[in-house]
Protein backbone atom coordinates (compact mmCIF):
# COMPACT_ATOMS: atom_id res chain seq x y z
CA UNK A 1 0.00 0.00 0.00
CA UNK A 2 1.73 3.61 -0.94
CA UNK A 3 0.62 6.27 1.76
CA UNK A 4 1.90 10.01 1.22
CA UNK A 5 3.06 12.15 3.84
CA UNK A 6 4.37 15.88 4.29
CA UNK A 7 7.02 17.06 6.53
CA UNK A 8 8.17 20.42 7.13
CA UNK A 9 11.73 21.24 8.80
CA UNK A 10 13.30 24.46 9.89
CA UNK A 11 16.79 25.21 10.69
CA UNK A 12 18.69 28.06 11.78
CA UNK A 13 22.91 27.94 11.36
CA UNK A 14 25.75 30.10 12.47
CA UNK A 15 28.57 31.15 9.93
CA UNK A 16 32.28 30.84 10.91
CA UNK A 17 34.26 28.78 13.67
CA UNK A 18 32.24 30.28 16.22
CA UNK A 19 32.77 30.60 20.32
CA UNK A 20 35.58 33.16 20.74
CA UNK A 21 37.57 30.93 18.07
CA UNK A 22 39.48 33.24 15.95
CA UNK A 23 38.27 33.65 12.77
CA UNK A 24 39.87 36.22 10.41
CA UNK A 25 40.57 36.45 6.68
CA UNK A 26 43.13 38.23 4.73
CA UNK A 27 43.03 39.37 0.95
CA UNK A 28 45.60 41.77 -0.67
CA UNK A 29 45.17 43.83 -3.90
CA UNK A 30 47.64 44.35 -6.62
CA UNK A 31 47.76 46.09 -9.75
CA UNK A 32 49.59 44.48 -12.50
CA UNK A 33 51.45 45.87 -15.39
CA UNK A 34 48.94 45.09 -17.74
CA UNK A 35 46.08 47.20 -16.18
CA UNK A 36 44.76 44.51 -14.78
CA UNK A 37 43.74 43.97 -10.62
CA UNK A 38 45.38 40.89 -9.10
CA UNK A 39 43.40 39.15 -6.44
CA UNK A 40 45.09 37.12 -4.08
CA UNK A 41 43.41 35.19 -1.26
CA UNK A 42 43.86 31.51 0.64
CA UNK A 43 40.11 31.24 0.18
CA UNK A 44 39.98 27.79 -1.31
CA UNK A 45 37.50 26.87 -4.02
CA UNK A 46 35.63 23.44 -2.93
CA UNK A 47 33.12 23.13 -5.49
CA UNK A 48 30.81 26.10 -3.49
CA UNK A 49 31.59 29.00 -5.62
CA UNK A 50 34.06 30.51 -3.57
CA UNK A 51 36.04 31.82 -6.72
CA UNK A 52 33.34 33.50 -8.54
CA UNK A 53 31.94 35.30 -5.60
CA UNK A 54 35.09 37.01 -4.52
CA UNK A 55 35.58 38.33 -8.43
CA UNK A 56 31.91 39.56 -8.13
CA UNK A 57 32.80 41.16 -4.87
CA UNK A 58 36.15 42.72 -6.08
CA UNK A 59 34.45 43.69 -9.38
CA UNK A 60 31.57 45.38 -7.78
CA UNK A 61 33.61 47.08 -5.42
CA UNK A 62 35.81 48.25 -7.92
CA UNK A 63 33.04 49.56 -10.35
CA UNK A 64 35.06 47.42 -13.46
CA UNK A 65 34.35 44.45 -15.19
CA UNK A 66 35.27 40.57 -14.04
CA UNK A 67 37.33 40.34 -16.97
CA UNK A 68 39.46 43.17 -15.72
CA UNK A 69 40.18 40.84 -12.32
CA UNK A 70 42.95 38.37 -11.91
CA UNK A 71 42.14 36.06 -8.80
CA UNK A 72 44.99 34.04 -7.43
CA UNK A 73 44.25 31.62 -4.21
CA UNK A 74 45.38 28.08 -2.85
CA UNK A 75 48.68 29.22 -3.29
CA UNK A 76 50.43 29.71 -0.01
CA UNK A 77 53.85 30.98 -1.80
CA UNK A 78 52.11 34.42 -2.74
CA UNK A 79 48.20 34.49 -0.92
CA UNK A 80 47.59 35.54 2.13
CA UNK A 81 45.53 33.13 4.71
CA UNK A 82 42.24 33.08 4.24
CA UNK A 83 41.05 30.84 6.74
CA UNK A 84 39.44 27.28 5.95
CA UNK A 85 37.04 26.97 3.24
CA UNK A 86 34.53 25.44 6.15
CA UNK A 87 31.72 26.68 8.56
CA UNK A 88 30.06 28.93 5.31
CA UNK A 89 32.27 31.29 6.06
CA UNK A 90 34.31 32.27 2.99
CA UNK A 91 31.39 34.28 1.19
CA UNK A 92 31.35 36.33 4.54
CA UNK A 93 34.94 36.63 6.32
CA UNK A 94 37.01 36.37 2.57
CA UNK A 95 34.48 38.71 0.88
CA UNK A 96 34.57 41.23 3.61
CA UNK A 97 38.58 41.06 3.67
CA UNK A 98 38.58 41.69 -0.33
CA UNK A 99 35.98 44.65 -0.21
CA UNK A 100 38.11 46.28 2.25
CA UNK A 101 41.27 45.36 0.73
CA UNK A 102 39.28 47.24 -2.49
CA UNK A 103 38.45 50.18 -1.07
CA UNK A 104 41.50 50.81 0.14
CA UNK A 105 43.25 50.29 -3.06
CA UNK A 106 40.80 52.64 -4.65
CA UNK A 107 42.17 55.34 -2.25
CA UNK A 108 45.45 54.49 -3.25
CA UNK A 109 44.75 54.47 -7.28
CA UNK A 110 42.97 58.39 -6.54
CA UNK A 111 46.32 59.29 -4.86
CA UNK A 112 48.31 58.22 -8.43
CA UNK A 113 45.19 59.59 -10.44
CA UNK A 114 45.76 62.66 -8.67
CA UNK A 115 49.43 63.10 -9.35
CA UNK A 116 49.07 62.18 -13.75
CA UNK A 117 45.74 64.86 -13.93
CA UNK A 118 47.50 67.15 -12.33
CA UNK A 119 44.89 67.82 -9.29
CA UNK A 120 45.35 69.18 -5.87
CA UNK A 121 43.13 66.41 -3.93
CA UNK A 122 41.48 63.22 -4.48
CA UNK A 123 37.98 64.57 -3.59
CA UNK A 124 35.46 64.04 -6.46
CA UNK A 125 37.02 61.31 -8.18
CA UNK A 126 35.19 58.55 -10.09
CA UNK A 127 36.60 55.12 -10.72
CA UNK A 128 34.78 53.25 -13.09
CA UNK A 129 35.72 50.68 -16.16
CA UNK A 130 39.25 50.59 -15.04
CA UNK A 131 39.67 54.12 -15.55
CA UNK A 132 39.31 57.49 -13.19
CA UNK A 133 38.28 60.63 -13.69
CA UNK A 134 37.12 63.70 -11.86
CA UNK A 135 33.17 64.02 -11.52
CA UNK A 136 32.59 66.93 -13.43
CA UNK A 137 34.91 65.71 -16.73
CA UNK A 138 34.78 62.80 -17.58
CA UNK A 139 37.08 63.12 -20.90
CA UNK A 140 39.94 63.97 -18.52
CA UNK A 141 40.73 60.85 -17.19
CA UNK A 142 43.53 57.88 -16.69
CA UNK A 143 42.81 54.53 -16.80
CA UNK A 144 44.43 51.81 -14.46
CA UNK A 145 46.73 50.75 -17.77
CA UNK A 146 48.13 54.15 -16.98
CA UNK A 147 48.78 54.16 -13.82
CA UNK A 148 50.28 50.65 -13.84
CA UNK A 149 52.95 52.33 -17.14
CA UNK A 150 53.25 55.61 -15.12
CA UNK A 151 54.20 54.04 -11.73
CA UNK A 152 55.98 51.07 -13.03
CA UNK A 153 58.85 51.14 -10.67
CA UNK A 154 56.11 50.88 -7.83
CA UNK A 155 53.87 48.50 -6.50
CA UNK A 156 50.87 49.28 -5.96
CA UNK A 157 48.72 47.36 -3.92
CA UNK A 158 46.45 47.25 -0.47
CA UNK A 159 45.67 44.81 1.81
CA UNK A 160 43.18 44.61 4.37
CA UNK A 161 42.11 42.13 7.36
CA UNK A 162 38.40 41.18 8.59
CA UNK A 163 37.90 39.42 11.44
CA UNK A 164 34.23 37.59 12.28
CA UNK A 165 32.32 38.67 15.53
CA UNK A 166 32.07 35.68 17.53
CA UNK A 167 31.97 35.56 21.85
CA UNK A 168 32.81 32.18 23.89
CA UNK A 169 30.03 31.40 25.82
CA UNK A 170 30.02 31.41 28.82
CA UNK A 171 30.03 27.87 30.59
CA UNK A 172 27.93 28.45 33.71
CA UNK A 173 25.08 30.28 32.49
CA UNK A 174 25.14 28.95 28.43
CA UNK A 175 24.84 32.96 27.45
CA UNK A 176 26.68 34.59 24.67
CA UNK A 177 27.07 35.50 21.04
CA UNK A 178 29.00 32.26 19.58
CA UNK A 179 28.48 32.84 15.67
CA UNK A 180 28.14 35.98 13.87
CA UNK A 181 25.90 36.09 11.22
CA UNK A 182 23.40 33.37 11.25
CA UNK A 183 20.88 31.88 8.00
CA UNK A 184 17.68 30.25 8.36
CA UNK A 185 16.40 27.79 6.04
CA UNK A 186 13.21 25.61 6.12
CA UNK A 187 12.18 22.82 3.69
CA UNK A 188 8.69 20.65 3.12
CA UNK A 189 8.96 17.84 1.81
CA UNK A 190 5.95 15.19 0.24
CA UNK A 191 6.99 11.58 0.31
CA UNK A 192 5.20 7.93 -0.63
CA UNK A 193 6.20 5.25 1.46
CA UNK A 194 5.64 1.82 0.29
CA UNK A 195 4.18 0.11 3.47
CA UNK A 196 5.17 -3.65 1.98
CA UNK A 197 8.19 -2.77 0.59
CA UNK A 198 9.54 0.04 2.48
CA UNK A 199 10.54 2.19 0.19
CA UNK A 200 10.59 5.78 0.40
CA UNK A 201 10.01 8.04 -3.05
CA UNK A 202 10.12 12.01 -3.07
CA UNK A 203 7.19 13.50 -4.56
CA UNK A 204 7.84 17.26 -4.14
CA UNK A 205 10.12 19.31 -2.16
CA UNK A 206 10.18 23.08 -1.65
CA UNK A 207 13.18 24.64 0.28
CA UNK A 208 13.30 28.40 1.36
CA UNK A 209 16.82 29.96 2.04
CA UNK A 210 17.79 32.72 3.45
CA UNK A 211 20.96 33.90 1.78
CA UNK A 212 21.55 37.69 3.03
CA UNK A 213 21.67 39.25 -0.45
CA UNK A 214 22.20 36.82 -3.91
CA UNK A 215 25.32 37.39 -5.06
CA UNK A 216 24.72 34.95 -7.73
CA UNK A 217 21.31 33.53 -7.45
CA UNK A 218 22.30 30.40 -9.75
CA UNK A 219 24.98 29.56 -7.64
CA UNK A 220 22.79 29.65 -5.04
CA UNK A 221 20.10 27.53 -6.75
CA UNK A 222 22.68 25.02 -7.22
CA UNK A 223 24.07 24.81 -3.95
CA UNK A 224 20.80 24.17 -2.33
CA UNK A 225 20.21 21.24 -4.91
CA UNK A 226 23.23 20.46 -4.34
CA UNK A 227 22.41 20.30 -0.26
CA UNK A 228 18.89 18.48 -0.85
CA UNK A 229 20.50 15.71 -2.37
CA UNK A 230 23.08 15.36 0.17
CA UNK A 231 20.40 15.78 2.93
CA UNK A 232 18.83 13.00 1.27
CA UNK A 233 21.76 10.71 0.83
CA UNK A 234 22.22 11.11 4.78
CA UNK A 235 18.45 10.20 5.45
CA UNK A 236 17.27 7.81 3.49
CA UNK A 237 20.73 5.52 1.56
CA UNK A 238 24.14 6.30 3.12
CA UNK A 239 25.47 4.39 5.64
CA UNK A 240 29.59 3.58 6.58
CA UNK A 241 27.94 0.89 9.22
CA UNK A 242 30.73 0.94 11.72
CA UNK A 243 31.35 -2.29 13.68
CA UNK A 244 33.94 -2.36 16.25
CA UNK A 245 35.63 0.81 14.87
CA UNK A 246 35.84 -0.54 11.24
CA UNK A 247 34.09 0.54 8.32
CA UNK A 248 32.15 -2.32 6.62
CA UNK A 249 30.65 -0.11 3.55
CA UNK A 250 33.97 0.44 2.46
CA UNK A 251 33.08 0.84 -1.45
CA UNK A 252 30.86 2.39 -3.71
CA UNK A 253 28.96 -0.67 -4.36
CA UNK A 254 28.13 -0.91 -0.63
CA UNK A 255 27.90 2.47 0.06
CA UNK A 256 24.47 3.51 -1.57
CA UNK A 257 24.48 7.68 -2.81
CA UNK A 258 21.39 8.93 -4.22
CA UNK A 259 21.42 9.40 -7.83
CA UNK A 260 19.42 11.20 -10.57
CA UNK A 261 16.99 8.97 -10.07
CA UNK A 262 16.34 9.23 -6.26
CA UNK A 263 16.11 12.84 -6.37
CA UNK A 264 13.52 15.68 -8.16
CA UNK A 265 13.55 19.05 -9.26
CA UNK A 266 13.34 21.65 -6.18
CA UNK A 267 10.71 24.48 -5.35
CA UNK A 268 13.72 26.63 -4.83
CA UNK A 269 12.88 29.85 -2.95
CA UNK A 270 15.50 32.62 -1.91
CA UNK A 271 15.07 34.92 0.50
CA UNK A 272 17.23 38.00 0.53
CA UNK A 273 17.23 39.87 3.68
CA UNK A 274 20.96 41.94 3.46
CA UNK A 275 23.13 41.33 6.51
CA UNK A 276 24.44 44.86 6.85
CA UNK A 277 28.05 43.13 8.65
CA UNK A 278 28.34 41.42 5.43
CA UNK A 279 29.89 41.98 1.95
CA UNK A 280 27.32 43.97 0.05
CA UNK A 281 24.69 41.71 2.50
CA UNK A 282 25.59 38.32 1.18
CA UNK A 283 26.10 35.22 3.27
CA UNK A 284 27.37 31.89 3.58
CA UNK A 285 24.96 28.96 2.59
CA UNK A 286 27.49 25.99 2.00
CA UNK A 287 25.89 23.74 5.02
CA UNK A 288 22.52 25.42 5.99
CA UNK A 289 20.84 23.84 2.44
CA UNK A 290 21.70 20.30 4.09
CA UNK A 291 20.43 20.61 7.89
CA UNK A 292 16.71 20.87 7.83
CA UNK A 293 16.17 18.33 4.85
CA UNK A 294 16.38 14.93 6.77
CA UNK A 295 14.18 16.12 9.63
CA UNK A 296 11.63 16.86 6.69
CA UNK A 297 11.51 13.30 5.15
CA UNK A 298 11.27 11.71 8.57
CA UNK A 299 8.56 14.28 9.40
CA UNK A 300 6.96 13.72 5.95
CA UNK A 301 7.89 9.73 6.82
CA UNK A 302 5.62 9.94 10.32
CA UNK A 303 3.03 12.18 8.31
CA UNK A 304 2.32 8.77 5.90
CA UNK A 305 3.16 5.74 8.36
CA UNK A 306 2.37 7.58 12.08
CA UNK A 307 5.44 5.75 12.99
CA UNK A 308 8.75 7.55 14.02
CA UNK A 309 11.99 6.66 12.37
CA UNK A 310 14.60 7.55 15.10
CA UNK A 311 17.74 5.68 13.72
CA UNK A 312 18.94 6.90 10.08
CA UNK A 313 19.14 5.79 7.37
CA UNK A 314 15.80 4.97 7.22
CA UNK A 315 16.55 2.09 4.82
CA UNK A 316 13.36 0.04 3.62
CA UNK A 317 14.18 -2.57 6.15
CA UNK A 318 14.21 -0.52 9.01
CA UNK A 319 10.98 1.11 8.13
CA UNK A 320 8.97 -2.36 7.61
CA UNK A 321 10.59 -3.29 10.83
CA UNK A 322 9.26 -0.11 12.46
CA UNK A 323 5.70 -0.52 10.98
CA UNK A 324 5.36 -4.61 11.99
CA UNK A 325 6.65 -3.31 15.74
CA UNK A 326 3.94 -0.35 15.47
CA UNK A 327 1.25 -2.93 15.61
CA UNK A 328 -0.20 -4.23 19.27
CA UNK A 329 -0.68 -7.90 19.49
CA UNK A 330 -4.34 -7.37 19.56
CA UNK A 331 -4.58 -5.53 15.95
C-alpha cells in the first residue's frame, strides 16, 4: 500500500568557527602591469563558488568588469591566509577582507590619479571601467593601464584584514554570542512510502533559504540542490555501518548515494534579507541547504506511516521493521 506524507523542517545555522575561536581572513590587492587587478586570497575553491563570488565582490567594489580581475588563491607561496574553506564562512569573512582590501586600493589608485591629472586632492574622483576621472569631466581621465605604465617602478597594492564577531560562551550560564551572522532555512517535503516494501520516493520538495543578499542567485540555486541531495543521501541511503571501529561499507557498491533517479527538481525559494556586517549583505549557505532536509523526510515519513523513524538511514528494512513493531498484538 503507498501512503503520502508531508514534513516540514526548519533550521537556523551560524557562519564561521564560532565561540571566541578566531576567525579572520586576509586578501591583498595588486595592480599588475597590464592594467589589470590581481586578487590574491587563501580562500579555497571546494566546489561552493568561492572563486566566482570574490571576483563579483572585487568587481563590484571596484566599479570594473570581471574580466578586468585576476584572482589568485590556494597558493600559499604568494596568498595571504584566508582561513578554511569550512563553517560557510568564505562568502562572509574572505568577501569582507577583499571589499576592504578594495576600497582601500581605490584610495590608493585616486592618490596616483591625482598626481598624472594634475589635481590638488582626491575629492570628487570617479573610478569606473578601469579608468578614473574627476566628476565633473569625464574626458579627462587615466585609466588603471596608466597608472600601472606611469608608476611602473612601484607596487601598488592594499591589503586589508576582517575578522568575524564571535563571543565564547560562557560555561555556567550557556549565554553569549557564539556565531556571527546566522541563516535560516526551512524545507517541506511530500513523500510515498511503500508500506510492503519500504521504500521511500520524493514527490515534491520546496526549500526556502535565506541567503543575506544573492550574489549569484544560480549559484545559489545550485548549492541548495546540491544540499537536498546530500540531505537525502544522509536520510534515506548512506550508511559507513561501523562495527567495532571498522568501516564495513567500504566501497561504492556498498555504500548507496542517491542518484538522478532518487532525487527531483526543487521548489527553490530565496530569501534575501541583506546582513548589513556582510559583503554587500551576502552570506554563507554551504551547510545550511543540508540541515533541515532529513528532519523533513522523517517528518513527511511519520506524516504517511504515524510511525517515528529515530535511527537513520531509514533504509526500507528498518521502516517495515518499524511498521510490523507499530502494531499491538491485539490488531
Amino acid at each position: 500500500m503507498i501512503k503520502r506524507g508531508k514534513g516540514l523542517a526548519i533550521s537556523y545555522y551560524g557562519t564561521g568557527y564560532g565561540n571566541g575561536y578566531p576567525d579572520v581572513s586576509n586578501a591583498r590587492v595588486r595592480l599588475n602591469d597590464d592594467g589589470k587587478v590581481y586578487i590574491f586570497v587563501g580562500g579555497t575553491e571546494v566546489g561552493q563558488g568561492a572563486k566566482t563570488v570574490f571576483i563579483q565582490i572585487a568587481a563590484e567594489t571596484l566599479n570594473i568588469s570581471i574580466d578586468e580581475i585576476m584572482l589568485f588563491s590556494e597558493d600559499t607561496s604568494n596568498t595571504p591566509d584566508s582561513g578554511t574553506a569550512a563553517a560557510s564562512r568564505q562568502t562572509y569573512n574572505t568577501g569582507n577582507a577583499i571589499k576592504k582590501a578594495c576600497e582601500k586600493f581605490i584610495e590608493e589608485l585616486k592618490i596616483k590619479a591625482m598626481e598624472l591629472l594634475q589635481l590638488d586632492s582626491t575629492e570628487e574622483l570617479i573610478v569606473s571601467n578601469s579608468n578614473i576621472y574627476l566628476n565633473s569631466s569625464e574626458m579627462n581621465k587615466v585609466s588603471f593601464l596608466d597608472i600601472a605604465h606611469y608608476f611602473k617602478d612601484e607596487l601598488i597594492e592594499s591589503q586589508a584584514s576582517f575578522t568575524a564577531h564571535t563571543v565564547e560562551m560562557d560555561t555556567e550560564t550557556g549565554q553569549g554570542e557564539p556565531y556571527w551572522p546566522y541563516t535560516f532555512s526551512a524545507c517541506e517535503v511530500e513523500v510515498e512510502v511503500n508500506t510492503l516494501t519500504g521504500i521511500v520516493s520524493i514527490v515534491h520538495a520546496r526549500f526556502a533559504q535565506d541567503v543575506g543578499k544573492a550574489i549569484n542567485p544560480s549559484m545559489i540555486e545550485g548549492q541548495i540542490d546540491g544540499g537536498f541531495c546530500m540531505g537525502l543521501g544522509y536520510c534515506l541511503f548512506e550508511d559507513l555501518n561501523i562495527i567495532e571501529g571498522r568501516i564495513t561499507n567500504d566501497k561504492f557498491s556498498k555504500y548507496l548515494l542517491p542518484t538522478s533517479m532518487d532525487t527531483i527538481d526543487i521548489e527553490k525559494i530565496i530569501i534575501e534579507d541583506p546582513e548589513s556586517t556582510a559583503p554587500f549583505g551576502a552570506k554563507g549557505i554551504g551547510e545550511p541547504v543540508t540541515i533541515p532536509v532529513a528532519p523533513a523526510i522523517l517528518n513527511a515519513i511519520y506524516d504517511a506511516i504515524k510511525v517515528r523513524i529515530n535511527e537513520l538511514p531509514a533504509t526500507p528494512d528498518k521502516i517495515i521493521k518499524a511498521i510490523n513493531n507499530s502494531f499491538k498484538p491485539e490488531d
